[in-house]
N, C-alpha and C. Protein backbone atom coordinates (compact mmCIF):
# COMPACT_ATOMS: atom_id res chain seq x y z
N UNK A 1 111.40 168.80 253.04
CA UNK A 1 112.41 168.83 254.07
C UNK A 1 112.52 170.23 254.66
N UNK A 2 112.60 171.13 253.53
CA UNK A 2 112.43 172.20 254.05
C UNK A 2 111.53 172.76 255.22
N UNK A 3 110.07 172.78 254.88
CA UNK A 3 109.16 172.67 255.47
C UNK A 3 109.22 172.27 257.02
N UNK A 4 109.75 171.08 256.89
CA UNK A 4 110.34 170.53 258.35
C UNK A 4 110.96 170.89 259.44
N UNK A 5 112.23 171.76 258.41
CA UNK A 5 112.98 172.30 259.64
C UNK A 5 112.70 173.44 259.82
N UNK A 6 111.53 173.92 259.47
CA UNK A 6 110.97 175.30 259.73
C UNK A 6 110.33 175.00 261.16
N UNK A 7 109.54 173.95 260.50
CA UNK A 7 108.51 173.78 262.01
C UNK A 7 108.92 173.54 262.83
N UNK A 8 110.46 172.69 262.82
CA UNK A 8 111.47 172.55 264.15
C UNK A 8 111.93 173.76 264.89
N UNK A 9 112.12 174.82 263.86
CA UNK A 9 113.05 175.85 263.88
C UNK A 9 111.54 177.07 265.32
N UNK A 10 110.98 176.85 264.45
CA UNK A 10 109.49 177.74 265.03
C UNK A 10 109.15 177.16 266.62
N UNK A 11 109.39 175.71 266.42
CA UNK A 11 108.49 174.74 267.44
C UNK A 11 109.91 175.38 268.96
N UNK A 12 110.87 175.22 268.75
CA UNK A 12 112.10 175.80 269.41
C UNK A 12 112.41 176.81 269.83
N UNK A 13 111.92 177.69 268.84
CA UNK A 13 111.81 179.15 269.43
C UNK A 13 110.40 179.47 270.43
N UNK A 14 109.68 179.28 270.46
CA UNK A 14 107.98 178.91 271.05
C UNK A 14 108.55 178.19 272.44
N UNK A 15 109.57 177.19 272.38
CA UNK A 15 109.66 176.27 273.80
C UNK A 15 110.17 177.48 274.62
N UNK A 16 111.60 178.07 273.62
CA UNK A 16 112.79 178.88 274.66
C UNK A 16 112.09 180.27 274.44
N UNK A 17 110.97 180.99 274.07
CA UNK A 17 110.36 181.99 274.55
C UNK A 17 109.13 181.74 275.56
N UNK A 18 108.95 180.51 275.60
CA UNK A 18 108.24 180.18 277.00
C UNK A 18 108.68 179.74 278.39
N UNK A 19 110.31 179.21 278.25
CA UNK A 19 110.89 179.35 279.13
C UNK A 19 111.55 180.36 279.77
N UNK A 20 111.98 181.69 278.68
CA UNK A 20 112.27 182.43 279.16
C UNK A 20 111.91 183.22 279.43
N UNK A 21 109.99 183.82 278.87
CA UNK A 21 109.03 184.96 279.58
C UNK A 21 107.70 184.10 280.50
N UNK A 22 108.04 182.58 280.52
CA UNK A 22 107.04 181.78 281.02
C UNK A 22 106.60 182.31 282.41
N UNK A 23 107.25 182.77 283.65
CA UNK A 23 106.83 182.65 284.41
C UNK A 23 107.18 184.52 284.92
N UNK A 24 106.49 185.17 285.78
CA UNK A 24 106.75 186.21 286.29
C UNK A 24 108.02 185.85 287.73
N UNK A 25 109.05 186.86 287.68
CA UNK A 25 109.80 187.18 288.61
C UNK A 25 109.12 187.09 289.96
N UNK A 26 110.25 186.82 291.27
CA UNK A 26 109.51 186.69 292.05
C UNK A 26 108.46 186.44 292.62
N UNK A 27 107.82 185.19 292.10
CA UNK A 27 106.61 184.03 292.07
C UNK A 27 106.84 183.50 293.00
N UNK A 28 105.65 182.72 293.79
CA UNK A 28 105.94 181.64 294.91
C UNK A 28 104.24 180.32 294.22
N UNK A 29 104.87 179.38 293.65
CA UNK A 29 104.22 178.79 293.36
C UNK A 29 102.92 179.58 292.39
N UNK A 30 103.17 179.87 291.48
CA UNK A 30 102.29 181.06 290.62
C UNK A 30 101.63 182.01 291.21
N UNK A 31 102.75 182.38 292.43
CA UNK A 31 101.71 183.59 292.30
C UNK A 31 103.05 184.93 292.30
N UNK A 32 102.56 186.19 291.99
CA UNK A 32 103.39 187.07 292.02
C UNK A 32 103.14 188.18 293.03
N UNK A 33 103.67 188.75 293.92
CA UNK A 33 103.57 189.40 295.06
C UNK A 33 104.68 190.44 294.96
N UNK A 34 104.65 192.09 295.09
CA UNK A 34 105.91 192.35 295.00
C UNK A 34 105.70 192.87 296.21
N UNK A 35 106.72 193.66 296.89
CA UNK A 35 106.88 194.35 297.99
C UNK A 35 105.74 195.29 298.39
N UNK A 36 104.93 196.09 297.94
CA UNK A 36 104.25 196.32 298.28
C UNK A 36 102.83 196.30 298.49
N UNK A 37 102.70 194.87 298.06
CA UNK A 37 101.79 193.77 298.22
C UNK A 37 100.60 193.44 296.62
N UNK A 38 101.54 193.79 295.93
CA UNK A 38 100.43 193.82 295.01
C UNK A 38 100.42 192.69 293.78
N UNK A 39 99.64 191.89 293.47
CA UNK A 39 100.03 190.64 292.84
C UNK A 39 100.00 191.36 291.10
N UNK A 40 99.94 190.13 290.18
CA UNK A 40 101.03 190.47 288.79
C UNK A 40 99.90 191.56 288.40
N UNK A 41 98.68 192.00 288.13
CA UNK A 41 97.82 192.61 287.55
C UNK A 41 98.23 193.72 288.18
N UNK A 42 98.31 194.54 289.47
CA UNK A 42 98.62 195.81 289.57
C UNK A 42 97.52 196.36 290.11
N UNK A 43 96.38 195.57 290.31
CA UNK A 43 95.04 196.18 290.69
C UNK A 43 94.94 196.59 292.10
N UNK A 44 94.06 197.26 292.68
CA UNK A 44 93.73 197.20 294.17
C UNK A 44 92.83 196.31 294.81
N UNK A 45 92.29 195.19 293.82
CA UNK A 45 91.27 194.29 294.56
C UNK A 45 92.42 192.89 294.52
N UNK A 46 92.94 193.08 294.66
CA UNK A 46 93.98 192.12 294.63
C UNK A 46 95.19 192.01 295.21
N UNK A 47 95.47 191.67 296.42
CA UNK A 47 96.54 191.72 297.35
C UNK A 47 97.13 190.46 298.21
N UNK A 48 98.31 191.07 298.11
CA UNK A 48 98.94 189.44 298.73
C UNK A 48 100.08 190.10 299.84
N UNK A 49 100.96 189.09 300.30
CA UNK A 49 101.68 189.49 301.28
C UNK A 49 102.77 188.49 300.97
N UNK A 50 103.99 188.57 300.96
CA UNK A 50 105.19 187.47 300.72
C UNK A 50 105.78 187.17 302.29
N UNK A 51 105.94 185.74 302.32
CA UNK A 51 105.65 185.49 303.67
C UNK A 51 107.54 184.66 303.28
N UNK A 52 108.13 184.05 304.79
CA UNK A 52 109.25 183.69 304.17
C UNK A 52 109.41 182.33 303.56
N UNK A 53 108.19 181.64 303.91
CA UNK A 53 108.18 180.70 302.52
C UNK A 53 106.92 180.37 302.17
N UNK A 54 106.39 181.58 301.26
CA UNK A 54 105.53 181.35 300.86
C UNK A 54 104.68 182.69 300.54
N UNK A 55 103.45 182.54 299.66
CA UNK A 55 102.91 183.82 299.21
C UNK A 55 101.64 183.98 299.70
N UNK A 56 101.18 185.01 300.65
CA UNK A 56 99.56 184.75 301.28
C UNK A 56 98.53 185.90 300.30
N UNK A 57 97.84 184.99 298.98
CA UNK A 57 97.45 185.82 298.11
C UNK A 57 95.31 185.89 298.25
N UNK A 58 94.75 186.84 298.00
CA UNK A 58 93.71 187.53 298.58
C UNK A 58 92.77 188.17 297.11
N UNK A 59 91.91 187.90 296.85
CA UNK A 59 91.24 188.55 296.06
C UNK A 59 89.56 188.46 296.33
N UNK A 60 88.70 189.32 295.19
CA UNK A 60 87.44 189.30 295.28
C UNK A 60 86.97 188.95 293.67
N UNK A 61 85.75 188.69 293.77
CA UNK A 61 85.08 188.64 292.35
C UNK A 61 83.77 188.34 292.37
N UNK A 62 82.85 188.77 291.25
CA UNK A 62 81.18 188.72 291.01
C UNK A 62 80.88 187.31 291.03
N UNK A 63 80.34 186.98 291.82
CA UNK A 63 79.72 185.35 291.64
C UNK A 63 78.36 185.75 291.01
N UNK A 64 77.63 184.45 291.02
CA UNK A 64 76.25 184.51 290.33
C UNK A 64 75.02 185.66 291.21
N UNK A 65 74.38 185.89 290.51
CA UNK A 65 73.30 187.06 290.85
C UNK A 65 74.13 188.33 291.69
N UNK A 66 73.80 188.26 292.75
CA UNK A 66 74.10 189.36 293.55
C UNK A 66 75.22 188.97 294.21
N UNK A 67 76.12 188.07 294.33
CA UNK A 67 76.90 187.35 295.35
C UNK A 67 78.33 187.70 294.73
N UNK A 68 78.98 187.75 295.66
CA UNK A 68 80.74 187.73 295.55
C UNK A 68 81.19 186.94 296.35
N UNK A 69 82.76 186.58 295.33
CA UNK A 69 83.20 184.97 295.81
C UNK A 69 84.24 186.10 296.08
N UNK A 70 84.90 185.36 297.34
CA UNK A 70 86.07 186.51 298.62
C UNK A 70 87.22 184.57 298.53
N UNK A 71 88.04 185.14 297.90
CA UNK A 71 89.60 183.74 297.78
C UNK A 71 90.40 184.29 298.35
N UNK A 72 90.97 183.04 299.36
CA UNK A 72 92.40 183.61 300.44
C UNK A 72 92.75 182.28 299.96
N UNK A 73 94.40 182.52 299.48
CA UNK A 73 95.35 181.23 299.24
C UNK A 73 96.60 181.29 299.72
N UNK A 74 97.32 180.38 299.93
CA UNK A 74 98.64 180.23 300.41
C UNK A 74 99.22 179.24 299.23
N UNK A 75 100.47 179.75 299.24
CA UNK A 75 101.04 179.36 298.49
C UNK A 75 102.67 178.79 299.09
N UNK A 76 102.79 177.62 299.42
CA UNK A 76 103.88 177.40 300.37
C UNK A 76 105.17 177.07 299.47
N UNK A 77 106.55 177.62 299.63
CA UNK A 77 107.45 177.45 298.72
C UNK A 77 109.06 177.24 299.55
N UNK A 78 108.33 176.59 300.73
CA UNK A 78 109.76 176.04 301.34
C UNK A 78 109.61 176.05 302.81
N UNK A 79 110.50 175.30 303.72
CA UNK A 79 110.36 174.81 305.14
C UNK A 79 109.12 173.41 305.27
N UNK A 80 109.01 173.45 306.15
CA UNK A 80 108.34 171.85 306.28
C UNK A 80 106.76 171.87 306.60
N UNK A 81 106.04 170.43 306.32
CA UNK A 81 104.86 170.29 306.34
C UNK A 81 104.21 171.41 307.77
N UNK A 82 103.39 172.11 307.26
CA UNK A 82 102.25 172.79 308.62
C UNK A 82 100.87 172.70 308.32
N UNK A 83 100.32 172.82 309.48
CA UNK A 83 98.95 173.02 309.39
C UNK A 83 98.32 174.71 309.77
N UNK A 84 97.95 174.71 308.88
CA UNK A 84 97.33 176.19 308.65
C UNK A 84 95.86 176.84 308.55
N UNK A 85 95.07 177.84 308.63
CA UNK A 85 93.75 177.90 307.80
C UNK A 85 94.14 179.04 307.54
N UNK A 86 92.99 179.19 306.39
CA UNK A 86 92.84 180.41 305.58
C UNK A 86 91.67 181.13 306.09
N UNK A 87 91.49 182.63 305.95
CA UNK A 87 90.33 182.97 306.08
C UNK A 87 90.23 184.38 305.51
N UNK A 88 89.19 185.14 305.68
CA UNK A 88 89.24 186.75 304.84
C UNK A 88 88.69 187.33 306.67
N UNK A 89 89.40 188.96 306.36
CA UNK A 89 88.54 189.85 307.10
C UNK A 89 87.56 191.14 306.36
N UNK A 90 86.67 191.14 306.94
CA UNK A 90 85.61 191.90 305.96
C UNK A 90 84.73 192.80 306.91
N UNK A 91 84.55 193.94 307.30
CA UNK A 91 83.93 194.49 308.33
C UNK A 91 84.47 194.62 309.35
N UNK A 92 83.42 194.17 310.17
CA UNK A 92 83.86 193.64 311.32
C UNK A 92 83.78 191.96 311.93
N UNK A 93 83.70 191.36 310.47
CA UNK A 93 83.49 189.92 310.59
C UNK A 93 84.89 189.34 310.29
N UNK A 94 85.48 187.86 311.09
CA UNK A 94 86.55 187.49 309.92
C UNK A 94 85.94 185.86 310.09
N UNK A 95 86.39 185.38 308.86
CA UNK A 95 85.97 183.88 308.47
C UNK A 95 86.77 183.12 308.21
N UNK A 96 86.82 181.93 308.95
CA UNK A 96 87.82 180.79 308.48
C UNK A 96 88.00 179.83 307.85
N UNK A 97 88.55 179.08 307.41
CA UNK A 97 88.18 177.73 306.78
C UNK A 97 88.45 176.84 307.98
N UNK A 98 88.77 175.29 307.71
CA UNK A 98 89.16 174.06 308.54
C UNK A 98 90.84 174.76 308.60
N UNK A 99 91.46 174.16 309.34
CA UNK A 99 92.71 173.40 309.22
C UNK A 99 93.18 172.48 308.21
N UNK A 100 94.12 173.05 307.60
CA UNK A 100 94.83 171.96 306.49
C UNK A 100 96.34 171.83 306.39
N UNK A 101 97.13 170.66 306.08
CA UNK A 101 98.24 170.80 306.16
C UNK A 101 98.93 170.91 305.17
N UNK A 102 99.98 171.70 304.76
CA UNK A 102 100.25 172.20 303.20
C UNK A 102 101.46 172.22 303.55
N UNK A 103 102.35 171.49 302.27
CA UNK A 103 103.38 171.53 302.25
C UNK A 103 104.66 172.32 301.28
N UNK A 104 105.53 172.14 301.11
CA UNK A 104 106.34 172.95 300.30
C UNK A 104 106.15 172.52 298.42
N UNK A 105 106.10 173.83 297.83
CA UNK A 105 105.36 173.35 296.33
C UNK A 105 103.86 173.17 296.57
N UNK A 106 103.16 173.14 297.49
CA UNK A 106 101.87 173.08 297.28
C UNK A 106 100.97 174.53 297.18
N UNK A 107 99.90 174.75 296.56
CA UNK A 107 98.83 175.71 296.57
C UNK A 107 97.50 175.23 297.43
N UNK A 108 96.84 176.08 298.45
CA UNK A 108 96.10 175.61 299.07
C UNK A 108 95.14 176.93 299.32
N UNK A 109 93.51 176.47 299.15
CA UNK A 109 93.24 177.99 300.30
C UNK A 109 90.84 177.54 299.92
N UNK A 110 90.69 178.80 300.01
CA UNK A 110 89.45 178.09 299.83
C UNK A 110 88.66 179.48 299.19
N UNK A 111 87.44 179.31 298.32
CA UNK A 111 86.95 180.44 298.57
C UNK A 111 85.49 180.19 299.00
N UNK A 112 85.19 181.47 299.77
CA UNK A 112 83.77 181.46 299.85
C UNK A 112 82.72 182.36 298.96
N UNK A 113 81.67 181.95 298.95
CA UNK A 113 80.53 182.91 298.24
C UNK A 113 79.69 183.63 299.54
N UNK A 114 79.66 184.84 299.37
CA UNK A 114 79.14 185.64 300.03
C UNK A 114 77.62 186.67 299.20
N UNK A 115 76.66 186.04 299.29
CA UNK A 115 75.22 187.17 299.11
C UNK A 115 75.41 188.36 299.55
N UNK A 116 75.49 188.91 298.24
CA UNK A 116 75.58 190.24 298.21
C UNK A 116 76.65 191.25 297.67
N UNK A 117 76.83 192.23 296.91
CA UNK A 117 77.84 193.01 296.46
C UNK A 117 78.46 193.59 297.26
N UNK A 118 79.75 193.11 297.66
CA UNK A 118 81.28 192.86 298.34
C UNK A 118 82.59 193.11 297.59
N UNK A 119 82.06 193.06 296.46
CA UNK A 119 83.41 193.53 295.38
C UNK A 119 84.48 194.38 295.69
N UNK A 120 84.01 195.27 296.40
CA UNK A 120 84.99 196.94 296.32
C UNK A 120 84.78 197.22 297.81
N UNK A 121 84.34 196.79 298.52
CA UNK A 121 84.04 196.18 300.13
C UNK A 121 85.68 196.32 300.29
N UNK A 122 86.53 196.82 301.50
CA UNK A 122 87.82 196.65 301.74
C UNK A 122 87.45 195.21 302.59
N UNK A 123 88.88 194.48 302.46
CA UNK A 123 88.73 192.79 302.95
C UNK A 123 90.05 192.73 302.94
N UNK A 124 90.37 191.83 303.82
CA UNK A 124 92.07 191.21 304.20
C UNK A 124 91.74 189.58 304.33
N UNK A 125 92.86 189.44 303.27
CA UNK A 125 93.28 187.88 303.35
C UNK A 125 94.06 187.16 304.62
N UNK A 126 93.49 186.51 305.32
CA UNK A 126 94.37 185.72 306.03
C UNK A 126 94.76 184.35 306.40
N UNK A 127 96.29 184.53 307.21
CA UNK A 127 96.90 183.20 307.12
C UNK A 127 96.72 182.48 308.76
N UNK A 128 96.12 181.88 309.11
CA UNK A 128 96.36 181.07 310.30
C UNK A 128 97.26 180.00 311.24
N UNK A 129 97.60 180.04 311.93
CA UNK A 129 98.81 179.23 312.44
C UNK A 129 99.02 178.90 313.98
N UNK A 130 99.62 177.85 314.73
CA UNK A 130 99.55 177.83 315.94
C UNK A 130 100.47 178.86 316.55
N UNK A 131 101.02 179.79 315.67
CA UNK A 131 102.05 180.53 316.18
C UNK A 131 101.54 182.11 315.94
N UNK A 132 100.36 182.35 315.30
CA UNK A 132 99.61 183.99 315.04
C UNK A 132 99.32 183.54 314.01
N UNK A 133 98.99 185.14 313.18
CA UNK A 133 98.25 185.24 312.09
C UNK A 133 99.02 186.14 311.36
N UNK A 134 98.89 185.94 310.09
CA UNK A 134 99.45 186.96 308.77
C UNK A 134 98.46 187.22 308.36
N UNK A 135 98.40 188.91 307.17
CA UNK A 135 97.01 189.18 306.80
C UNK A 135 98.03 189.57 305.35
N UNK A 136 97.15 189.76 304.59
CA UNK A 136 97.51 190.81 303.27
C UNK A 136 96.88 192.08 303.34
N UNK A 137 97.39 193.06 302.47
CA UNK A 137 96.99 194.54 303.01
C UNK A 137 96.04 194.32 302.56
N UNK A 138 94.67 195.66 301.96
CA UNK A 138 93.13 195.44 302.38
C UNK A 138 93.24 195.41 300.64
N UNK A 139 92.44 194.62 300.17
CA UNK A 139 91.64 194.53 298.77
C UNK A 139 90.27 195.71 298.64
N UNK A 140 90.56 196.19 297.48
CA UNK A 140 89.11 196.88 297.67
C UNK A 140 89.30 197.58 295.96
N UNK A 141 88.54 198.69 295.51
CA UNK A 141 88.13 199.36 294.38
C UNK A 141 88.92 200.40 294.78
């Protein structure tokens, strides 16, 4: 019996220390963005922008051989269904995805693979809309 209410006792504390360090402050659908654009890691290849409903988050990473995968996501966390695209700026190139319509609580975005080492390359995430564009500040090393 004993035994038992240990594992209750343990199993309880485990729920209410995951509810209460479970998620980072100021999140928009998992992601964390603070004011000066920088998501939960703190890094510089990693940047987002807090939008007013919603989080426009931006990163890079080593794909296979020589290639880097470049992710732009939105993260929508209130107001009503839109249609949007995602895309990165990189150079003097910027790239888009389709049009998609994303709603509130949803995560949406795309990534691409790009040939060639782009890692530490400065790049901006962006948000598309019939009304302009949002970017995140520049990702880079």
């Amino acid at each position: 019996m004993r035994t038992k209410i240990q594992a209750v006792t343990i199993a309880c504390a485990i729920a209410a220390g995951t509810v209460l360090f479970g998620a980072p402050t100021a999140s928009a659908a998992g992601y964390y963005c603070d004011s000066s654009g920088y998501m939960a890691d703190n890094t510089p290849m990693k940047r987002c922008t807090s939008l007013s409903n919603g989080v426009l988050a931006h990163w890079k990473s080593y794909g296979t051989g020589t290639s880097t995968n470049i992710t732009t996501n939105y993260s929508k966390t209130g107001g009503s269904t839109v249609s949007v695209r995602v895309g990165y700026g990189l150079g003097s190139s910027t790239v888009y995805s389709s049009y998609f319509s994303i709603a509130s609580g949803q995560t949406k975005g795309k990534t691409w693979n790009k040939t060639g080492d782009y890692y530490c390359s400065s790049s901006t995430g962006l948000l598309n809309y019939s009304g302009g564009t949002f970017q995140t500040p520049s990702a880079h090393c």
